[in-house]
C-alpha atoms as a PDB file:
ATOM      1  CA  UNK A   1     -12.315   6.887   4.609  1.00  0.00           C
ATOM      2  CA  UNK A   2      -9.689   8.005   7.293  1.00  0.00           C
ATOM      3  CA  UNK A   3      -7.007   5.575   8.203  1.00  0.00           C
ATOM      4  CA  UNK A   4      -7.192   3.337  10.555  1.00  0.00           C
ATOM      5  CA  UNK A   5      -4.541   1.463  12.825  1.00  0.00           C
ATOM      6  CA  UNK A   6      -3.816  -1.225  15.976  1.00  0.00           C
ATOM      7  CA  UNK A   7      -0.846  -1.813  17.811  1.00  0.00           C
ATOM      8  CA  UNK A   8      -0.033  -4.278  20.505  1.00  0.00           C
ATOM      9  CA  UNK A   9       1.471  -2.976  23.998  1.00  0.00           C
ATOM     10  CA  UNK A  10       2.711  -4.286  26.963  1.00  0.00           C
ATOM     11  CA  UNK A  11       2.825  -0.818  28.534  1.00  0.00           C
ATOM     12  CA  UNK A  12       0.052   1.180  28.045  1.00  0.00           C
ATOM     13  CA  UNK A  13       0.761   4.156  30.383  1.00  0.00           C
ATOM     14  CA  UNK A  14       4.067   4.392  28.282  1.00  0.00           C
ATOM     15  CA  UNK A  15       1.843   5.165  25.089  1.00  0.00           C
ATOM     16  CA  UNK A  16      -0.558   7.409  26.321  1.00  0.00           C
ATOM     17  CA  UNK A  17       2.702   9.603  27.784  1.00  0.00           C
ATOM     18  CA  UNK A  18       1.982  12.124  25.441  1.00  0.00           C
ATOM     19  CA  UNK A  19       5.659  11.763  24.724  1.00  0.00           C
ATOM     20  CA  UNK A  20       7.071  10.201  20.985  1.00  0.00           C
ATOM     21  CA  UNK A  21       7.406   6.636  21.224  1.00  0.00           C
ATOM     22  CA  UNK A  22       8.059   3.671  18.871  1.00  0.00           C
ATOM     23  CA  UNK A  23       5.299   1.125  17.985  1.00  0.00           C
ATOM     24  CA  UNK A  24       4.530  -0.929  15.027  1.00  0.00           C
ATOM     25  CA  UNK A  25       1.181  -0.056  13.729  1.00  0.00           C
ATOM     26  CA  UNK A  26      -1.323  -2.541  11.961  1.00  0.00           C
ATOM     27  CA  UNK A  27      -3.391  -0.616   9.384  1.00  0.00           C
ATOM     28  CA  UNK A  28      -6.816  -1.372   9.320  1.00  0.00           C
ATOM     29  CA  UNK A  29      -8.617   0.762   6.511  1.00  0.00           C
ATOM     30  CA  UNK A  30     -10.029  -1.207   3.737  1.00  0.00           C
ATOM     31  CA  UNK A  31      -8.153  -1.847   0.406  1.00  0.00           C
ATOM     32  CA  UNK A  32      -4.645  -3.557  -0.399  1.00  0.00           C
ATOM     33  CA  UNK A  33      -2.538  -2.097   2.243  1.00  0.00           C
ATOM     34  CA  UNK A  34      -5.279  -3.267   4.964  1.00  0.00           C
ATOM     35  CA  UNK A  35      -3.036  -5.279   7.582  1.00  0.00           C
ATOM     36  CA  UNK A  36       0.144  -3.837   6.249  1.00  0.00           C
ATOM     37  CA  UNK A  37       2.374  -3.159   9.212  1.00  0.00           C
ATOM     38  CA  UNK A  38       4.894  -0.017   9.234  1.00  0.00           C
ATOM     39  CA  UNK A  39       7.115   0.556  12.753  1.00  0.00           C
ATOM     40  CA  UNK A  40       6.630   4.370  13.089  1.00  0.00           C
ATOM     41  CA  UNK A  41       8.307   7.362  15.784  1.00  0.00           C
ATOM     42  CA  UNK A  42       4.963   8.799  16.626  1.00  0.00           C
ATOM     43  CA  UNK A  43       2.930  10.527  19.328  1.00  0.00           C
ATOM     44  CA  UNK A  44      -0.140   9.430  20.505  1.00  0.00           C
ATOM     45  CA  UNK A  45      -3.039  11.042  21.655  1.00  0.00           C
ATOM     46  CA  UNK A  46      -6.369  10.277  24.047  1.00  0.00           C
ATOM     47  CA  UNK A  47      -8.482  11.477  23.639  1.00  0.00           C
ATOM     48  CA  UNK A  48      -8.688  11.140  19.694  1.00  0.00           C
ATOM     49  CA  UNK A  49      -7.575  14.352  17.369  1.00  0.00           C
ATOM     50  CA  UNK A  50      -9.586  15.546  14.626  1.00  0.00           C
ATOM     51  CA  UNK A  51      -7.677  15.044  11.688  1.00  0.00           C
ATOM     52  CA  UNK A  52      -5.296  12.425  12.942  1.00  0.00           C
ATOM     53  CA  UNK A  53      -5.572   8.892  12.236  1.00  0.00           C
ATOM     54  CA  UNK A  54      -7.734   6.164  14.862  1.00  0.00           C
ATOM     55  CA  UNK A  55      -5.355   4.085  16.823  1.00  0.00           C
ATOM     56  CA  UNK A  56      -6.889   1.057  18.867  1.00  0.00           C
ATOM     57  CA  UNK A  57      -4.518  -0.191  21.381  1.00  0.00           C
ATOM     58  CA  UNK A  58      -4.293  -4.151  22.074  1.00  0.00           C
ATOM     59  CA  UNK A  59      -2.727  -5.668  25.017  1.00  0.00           C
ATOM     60  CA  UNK A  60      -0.017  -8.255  24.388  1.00  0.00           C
ATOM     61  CA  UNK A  61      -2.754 -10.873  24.536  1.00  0.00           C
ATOM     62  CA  UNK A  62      -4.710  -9.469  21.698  1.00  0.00           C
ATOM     63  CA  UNK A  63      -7.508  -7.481  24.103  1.00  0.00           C
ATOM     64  CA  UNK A  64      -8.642  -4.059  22.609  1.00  0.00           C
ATOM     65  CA  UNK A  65      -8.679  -1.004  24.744  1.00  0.00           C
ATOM     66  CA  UNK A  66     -12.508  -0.028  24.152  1.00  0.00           C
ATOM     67  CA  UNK A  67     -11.551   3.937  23.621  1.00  0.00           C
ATOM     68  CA  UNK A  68      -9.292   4.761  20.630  1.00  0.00           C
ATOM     69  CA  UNK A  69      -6.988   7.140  20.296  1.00  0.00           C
ATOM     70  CA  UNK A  70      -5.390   9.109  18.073  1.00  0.00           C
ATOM     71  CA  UNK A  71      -1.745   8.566  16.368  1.00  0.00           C
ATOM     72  CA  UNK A  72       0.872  11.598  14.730  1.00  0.00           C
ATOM     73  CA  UNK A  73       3.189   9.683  12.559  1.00  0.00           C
ATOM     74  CA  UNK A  74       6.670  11.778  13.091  1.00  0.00           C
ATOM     75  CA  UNK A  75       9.106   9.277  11.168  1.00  0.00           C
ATOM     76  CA  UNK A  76       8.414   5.713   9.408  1.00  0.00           C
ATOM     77  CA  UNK A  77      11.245   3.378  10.299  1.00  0.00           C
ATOM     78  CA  UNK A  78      13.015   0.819   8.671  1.00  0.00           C
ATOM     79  CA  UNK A  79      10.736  -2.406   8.220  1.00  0.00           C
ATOM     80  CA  UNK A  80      13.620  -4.441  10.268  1.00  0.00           C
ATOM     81  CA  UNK A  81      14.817  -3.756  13.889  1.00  0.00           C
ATOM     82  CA  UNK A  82      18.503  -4.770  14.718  1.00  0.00           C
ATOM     83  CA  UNK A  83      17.644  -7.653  17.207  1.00  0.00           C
ATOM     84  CA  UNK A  84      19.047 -11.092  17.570  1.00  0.00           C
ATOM     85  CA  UNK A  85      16.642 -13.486  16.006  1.00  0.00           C
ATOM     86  CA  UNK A  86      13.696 -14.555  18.202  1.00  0.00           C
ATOM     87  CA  UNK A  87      14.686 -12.047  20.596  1.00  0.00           C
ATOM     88  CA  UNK A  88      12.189  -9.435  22.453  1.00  0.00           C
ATOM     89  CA  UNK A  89       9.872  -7.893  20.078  1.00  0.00           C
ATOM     90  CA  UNK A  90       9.612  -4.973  23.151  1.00  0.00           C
ATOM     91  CA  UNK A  91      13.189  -5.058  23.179  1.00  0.00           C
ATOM     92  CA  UNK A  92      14.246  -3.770  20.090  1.00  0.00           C
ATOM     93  CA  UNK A  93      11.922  -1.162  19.817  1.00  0.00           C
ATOM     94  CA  UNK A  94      12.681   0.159  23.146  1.00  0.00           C
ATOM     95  CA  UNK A  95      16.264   0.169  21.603  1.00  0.00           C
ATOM     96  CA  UNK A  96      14.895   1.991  18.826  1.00  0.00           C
ATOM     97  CA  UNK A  97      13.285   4.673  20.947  1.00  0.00           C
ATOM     98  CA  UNK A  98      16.786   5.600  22.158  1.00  0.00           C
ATOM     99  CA  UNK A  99      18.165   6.649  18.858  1.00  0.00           C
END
């Protein structure tokens, strides 16, 4: 089965740029890794790429976009950002997108 994964976004538009971007993904396939998150540099695509894994994008409030897209892992990240604690989630990885 091809992989499967979800993020949550407060900026859509910024996703779908077409430009690499930093998001924590949510995989959804079936098995043991199934809701393992990884924060990834990757580019996204919409429509969907053969070949390249299903994203579904959620909105901060947990509503899915009803068209998925596709998602080109460039770089896995560490599993931490460098944020104060209980800071901005957004924050940091918009931080992270500047390295």
């Amino acid at each position: 089965m091809a992989k499967e994964y979800e993020t949550f976004a407060r900026e859509r538009a910024k996703i779908l740029s077409g430009k690499e971007v930093v998001l924590t993904l949510r995989e959804l396939s079936p098995g043991r890794k199934k809701y393992r998150g990884v924060n990834v540099r990757c580019v996204v695509s919409r429509p969907p790429r053969p070949g390249e894994p299903a994203l579904w994008i959620r909105s901060v409030v947990g509503l899915r976009d009803p068209e998925p897209c596709s998602v080109s892992i460039v770089e896995e990240l560490p599993e931490m950002f460098q944020a104060a604690p209980y800071s901005d989630f957004f924050e940091a990885t918009e931080r992270a997108e500047r390295r």
